[in-house]
Protein backbone atom coordinates (compact mmCIF):
# COMPACT_ATOMS: atom_id res chain seq x y z
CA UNK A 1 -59.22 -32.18 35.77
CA UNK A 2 -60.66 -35.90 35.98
CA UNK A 3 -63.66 -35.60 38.43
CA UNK A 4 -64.81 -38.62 37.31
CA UNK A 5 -63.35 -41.89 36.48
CA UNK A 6 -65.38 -44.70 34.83
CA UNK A 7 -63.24 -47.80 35.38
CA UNK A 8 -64.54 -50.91 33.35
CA UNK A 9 -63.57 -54.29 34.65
CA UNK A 10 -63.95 -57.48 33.42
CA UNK A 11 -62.18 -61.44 34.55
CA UNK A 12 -58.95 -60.70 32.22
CA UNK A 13 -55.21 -60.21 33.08
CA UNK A 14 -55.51 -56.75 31.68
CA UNK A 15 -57.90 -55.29 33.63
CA UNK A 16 -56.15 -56.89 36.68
CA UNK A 17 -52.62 -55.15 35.39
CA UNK A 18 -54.48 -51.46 34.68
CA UNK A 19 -55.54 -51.31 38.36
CA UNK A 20 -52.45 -49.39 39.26
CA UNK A 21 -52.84 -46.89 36.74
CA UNK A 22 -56.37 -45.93 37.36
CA UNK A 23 -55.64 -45.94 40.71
CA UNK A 24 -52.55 -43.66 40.27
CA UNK A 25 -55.24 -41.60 38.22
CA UNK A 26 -57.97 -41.26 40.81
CA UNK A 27 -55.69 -40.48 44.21
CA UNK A 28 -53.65 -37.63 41.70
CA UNK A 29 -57.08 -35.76 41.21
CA UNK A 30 -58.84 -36.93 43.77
CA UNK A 31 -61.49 -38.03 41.28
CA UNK A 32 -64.95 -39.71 42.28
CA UNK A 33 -64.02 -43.73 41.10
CA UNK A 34 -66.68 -45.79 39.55
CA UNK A 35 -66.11 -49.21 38.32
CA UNK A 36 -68.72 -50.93 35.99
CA UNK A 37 -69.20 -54.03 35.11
CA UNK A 38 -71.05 -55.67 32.12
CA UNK A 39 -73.12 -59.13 32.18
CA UNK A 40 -72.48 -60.21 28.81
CA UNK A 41 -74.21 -63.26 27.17
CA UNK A 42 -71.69 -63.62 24.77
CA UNK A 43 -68.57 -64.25 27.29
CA UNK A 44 -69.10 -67.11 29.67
CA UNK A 45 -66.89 -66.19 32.31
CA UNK A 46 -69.22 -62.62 32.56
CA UNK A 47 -72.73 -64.16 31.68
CA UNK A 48 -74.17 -64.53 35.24
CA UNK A 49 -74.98 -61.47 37.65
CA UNK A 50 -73.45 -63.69 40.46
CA UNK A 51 -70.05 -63.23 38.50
CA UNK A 52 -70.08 -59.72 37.70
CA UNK A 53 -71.36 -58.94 41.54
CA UNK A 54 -68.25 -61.01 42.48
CA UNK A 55 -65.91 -59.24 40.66
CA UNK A 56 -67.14 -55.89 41.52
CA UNK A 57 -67.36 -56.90 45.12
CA UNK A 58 -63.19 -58.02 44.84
CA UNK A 59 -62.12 -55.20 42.99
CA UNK A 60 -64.24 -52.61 45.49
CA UNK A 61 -62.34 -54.30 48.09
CA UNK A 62 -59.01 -53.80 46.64
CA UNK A 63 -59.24 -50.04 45.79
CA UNK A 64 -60.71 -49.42 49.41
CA UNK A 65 -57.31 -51.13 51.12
CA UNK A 66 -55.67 -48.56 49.08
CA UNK A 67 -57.40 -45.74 50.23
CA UNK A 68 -59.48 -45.24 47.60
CA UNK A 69 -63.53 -45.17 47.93
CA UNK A 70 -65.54 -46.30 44.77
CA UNK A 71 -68.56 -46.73 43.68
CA UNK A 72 -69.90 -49.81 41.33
CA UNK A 73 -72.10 -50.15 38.55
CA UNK A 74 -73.23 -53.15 37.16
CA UNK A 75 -75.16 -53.77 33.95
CA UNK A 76 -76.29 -55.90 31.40
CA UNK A 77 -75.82 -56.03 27.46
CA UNK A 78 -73.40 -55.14 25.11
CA UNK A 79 -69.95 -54.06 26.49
CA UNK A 80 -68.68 -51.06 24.98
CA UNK A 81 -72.34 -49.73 24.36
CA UNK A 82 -72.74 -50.06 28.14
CA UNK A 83 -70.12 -48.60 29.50
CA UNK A 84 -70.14 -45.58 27.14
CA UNK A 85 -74.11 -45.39 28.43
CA UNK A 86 -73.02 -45.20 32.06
CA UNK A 87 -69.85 -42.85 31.05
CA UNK A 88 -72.72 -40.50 29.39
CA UNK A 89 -75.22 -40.62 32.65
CA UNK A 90 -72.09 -39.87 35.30
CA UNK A 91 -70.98 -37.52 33.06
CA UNK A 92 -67.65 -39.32 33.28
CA UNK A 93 -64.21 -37.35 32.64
CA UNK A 94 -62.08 -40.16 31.65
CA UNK A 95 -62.82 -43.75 30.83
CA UNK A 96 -59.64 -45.63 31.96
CA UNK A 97 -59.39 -48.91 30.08
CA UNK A 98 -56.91 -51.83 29.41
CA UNK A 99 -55.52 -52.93 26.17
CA UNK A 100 -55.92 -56.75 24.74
CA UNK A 101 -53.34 -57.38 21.64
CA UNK A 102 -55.73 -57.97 18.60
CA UNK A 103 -53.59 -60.37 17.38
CA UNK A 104 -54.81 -62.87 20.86
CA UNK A 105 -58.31 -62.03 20.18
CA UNK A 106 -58.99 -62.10 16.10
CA UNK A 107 -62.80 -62.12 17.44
CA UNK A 108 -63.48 -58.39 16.56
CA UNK A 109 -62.54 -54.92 17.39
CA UNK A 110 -61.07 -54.91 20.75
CA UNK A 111 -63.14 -52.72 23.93
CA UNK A 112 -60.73 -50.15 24.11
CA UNK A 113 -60.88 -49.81 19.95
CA UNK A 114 -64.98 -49.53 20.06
CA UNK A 115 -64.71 -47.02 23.75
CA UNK A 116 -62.32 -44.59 21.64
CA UNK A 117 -64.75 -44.45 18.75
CA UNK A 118 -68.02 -44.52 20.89
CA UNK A 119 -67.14 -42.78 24.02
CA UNK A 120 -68.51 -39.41 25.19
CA UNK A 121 -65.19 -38.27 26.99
CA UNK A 122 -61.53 -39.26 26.31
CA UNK A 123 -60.38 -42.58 26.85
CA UNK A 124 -56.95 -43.47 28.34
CA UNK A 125 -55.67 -46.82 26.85
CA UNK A 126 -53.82 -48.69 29.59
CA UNK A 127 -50.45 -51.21 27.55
């Protein structure tokens, strides 16, 4: 059903906590696992390649001492406008992404908000 799972990952606490469930995800339909990652100029902690290469590096890691095999994409520009790019070229299945409380981040619309209303496949909304 999910051949494809585009799994967006960034520095916060809830991209750490939806790990489990994209990983639960991927090893039930033994999907093909791509994480992406997105240099963004307007969020210090992800404005350097040498970050986002870091992260992507970790997080690769982690899903292979699962069992899990994954492939990485890493890009630069606008979040949600890149990762619905990438979804598009993979022809992804399923974007898996974690949920921020808006009332934390009063910046704007929240990733997961902007995937669900830009994304070219379904997007599953990790609490």
């Amino acid at each position: 059903m999910f051949a494809t799972v585009l799994f967006p990952i960034d520095r916060s606490q809830e991209a750490a906590e939806s790990v489990s469930r994209a990983l639960e995800l991927v090893q039930a339909h033994n999907s093909r696992l791509v994480l992406v990652s997105v240099v963004d100029p307007g969020n210090p902690a992800m404005a350097t390649e040498a970050a986002v290469a870091q992260l992507l590096a970790t997080a690769q890691k982690g899903f292979q001492q699962a069992g899990v095999t994954c492939e990485v994409v890493e890009r630069r520009g606008n979040p949600a406008f890149v990762i619905c790019d990438v979804a598009d070229e993979l022809g992804a299945d399923v974007i898996v992404v974690a949920s921020r409380d808006a009332t934390v981040d009063d910046r704007g619309p929240t990733m997961a908000s902007q995937l669900i209303r830009l994304a070219p496949c379904p997007v599953l909304v990790v609490p």
